[in-house]
C-alpha atoms as a PDB file:
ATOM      1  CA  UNK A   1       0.000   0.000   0.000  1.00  0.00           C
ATOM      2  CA  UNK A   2       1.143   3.254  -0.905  1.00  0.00           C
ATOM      3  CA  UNK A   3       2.102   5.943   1.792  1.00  0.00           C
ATOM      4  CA  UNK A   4      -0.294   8.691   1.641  1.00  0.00           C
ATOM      5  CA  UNK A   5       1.247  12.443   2.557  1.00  0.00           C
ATOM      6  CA  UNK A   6      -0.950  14.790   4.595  1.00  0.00           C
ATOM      7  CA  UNK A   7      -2.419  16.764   1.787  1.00  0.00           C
ATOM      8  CA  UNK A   8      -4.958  13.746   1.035  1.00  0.00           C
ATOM      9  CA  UNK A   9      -5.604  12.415   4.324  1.00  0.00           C
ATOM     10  CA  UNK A  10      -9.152  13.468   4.742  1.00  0.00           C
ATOM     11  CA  UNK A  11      -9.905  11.538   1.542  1.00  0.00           C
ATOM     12  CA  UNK A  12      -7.816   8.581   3.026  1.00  0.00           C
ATOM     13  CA  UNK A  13     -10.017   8.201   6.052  1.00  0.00           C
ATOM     14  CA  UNK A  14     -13.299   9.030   3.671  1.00  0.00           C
ATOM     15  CA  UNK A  15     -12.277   6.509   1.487  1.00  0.00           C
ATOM     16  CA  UNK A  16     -11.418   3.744   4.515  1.00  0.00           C
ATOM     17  CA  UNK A  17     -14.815   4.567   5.987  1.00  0.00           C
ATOM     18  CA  UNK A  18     -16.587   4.149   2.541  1.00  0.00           C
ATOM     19  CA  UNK A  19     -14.730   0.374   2.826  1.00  0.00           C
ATOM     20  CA  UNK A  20     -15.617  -0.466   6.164  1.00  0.00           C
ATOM     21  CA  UNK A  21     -19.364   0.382   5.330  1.00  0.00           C
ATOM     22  CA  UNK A  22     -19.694  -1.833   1.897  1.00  0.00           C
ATOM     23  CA  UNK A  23     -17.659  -4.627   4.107  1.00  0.00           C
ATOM     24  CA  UNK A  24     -20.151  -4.441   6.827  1.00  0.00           C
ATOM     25  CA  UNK A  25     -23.185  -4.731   4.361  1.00  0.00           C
ATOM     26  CA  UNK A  26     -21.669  -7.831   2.934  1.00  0.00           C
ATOM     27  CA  UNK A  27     -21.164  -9.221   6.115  1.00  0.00           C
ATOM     28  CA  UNK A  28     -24.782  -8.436   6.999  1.00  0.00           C
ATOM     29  CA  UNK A  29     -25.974  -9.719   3.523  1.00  0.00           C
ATOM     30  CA  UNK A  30     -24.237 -13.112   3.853  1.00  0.00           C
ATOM     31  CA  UNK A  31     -25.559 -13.238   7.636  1.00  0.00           C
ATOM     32  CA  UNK A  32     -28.655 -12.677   6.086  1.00  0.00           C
ATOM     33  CA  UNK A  33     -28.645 -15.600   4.085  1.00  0.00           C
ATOM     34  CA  UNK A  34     -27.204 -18.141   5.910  1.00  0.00           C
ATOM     35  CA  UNK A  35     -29.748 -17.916   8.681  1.00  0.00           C
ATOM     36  CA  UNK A  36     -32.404 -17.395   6.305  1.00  0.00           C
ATOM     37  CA  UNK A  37     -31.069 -20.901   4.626  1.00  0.00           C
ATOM     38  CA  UNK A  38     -31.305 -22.329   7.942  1.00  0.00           C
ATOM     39  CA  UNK A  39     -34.474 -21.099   9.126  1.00  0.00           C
ATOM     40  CA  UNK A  40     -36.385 -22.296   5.835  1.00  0.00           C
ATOM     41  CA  UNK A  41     -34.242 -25.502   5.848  1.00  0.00           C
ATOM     42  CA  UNK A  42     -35.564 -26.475   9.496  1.00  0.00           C
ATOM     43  CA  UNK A  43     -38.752 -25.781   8.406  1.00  0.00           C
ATOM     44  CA  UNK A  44     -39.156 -27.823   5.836  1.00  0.00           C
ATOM     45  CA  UNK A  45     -37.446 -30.723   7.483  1.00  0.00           C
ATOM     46  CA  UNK A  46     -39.859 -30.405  10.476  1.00  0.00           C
ATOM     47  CA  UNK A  47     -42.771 -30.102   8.484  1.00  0.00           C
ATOM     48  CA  UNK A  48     -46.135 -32.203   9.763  1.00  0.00           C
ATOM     49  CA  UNK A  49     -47.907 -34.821   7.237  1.00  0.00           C
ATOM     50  CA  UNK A  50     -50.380 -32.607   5.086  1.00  0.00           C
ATOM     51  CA  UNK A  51     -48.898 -29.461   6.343  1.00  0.00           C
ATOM     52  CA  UNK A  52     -47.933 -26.666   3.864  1.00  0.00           C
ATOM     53  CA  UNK A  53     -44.687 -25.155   3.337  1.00  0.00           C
ATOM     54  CA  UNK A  54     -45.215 -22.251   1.009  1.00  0.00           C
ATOM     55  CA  UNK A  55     -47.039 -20.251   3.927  1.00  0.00           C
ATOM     56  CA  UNK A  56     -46.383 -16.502   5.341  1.00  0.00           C
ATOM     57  CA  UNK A  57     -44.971 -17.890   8.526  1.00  0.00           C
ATOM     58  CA  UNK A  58     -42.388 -20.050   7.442  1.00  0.00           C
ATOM     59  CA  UNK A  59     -40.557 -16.954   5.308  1.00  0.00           C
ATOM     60  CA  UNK A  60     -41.816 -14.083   7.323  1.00  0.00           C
ATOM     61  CA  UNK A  61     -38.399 -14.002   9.289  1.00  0.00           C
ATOM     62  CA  UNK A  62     -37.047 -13.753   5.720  1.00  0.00           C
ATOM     63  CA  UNK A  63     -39.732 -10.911   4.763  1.00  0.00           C
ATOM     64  CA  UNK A  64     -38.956  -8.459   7.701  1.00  0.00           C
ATOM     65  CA  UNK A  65     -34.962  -8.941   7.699  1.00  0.00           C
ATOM     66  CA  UNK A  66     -35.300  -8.116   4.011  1.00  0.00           C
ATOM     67  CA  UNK A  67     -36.678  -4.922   4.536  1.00  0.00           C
ATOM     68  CA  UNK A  68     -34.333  -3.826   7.227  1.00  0.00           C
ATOM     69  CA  UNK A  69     -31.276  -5.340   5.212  1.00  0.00           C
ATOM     70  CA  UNK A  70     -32.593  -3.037   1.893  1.00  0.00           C
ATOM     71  CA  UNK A  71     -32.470   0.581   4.415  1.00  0.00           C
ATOM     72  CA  UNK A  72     -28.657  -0.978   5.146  1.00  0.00           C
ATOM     73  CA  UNK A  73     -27.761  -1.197   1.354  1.00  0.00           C
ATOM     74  CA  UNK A  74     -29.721   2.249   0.877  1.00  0.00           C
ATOM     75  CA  UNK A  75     -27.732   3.578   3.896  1.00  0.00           C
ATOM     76  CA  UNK A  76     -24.461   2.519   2.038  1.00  0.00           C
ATOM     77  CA  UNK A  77     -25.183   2.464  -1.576  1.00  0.00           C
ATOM     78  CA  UNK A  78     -27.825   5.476  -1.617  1.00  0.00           C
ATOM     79  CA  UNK A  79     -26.204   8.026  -2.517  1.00  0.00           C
ATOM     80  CA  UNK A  80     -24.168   6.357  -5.378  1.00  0.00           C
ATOM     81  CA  UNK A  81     -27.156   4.546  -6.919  1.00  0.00           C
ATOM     82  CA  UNK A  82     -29.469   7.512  -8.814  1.00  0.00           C
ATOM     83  CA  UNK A  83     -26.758   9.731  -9.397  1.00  0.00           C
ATOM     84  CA  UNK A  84     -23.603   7.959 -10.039  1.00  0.00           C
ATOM     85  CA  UNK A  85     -20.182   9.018  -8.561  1.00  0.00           C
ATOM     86  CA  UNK A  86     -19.077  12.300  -7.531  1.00  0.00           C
ATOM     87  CA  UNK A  87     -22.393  13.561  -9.105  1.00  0.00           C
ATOM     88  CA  UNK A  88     -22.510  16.945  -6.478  1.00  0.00           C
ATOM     89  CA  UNK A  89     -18.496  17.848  -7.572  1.00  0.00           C
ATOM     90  CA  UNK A  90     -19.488  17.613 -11.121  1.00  0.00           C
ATOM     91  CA  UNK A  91     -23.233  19.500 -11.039  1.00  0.00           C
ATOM     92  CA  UNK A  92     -21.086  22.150  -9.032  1.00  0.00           C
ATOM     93  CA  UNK A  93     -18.546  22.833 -11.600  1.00  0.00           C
ATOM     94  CA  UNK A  94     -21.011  22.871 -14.525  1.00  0.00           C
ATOM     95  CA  UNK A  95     -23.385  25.824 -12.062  1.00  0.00           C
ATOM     96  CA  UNK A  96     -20.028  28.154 -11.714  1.00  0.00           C
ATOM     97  CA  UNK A  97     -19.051  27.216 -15.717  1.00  0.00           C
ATOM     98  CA  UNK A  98     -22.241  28.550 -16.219  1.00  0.00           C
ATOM     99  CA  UNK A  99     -22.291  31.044 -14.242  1.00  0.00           C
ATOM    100  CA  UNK A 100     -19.247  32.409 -15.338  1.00  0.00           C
ATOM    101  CA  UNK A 101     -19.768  32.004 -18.938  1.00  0.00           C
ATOM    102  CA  UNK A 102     -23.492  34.412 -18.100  1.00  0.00           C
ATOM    103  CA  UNK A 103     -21.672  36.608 -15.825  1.00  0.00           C
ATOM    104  CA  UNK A 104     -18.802  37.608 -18.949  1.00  0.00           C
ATOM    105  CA  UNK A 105     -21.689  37.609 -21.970  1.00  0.00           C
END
């Protein structure tokens, strides 16, 4: 890894804290599905003669996690997802271009 001087350390720790967010996710997300996986697999393995599988109870853990594990991946991939990378640097540059280009016409 390279050795980063002092002018660019604020983007050093941005950029580190960026990581350890999408890192966390992941860890979440594969959480997610491994006790989901186990949760469904015990279910159907326990299952009663007649008794139905493909009911709201037996995926509802599933369900609810989902919807909390969607606000994490907002939470960390929000910003990024409608309007791409470094989207408020580049609208800013193109407001003083044009602002500069009305202020001299």
């Amino acid at each position: 890894m390279e050795n980063y001087n002092e002018t660019n350390r604020p983007e050093v720790e941005r950029a580190r804290k960026r990581v350890k967010a999408i890192a966390g996710f992941y860890r979440h997300f594969a959480i997610y599905l491994l006790v989901n996986l186990f949760l469904v697999a015990t279910q159907y393995f326990n299952l009663d003669p007649g008794e139905k599988f493909f009911k709201f109870s037996t995926f509802s853990t599933a369900f609810f996690w989902g919807i909390g594990l969607a606000f994490h991946a907002l939470s960390v991939f929000g910003p990024n997802i409608f309007l791409g990378h470094d989207w408020e640097e580049r609208k800013i540059k193109e407001l003083m271009d044009r602002n500069k280009k009305d202020k001299w016409e």
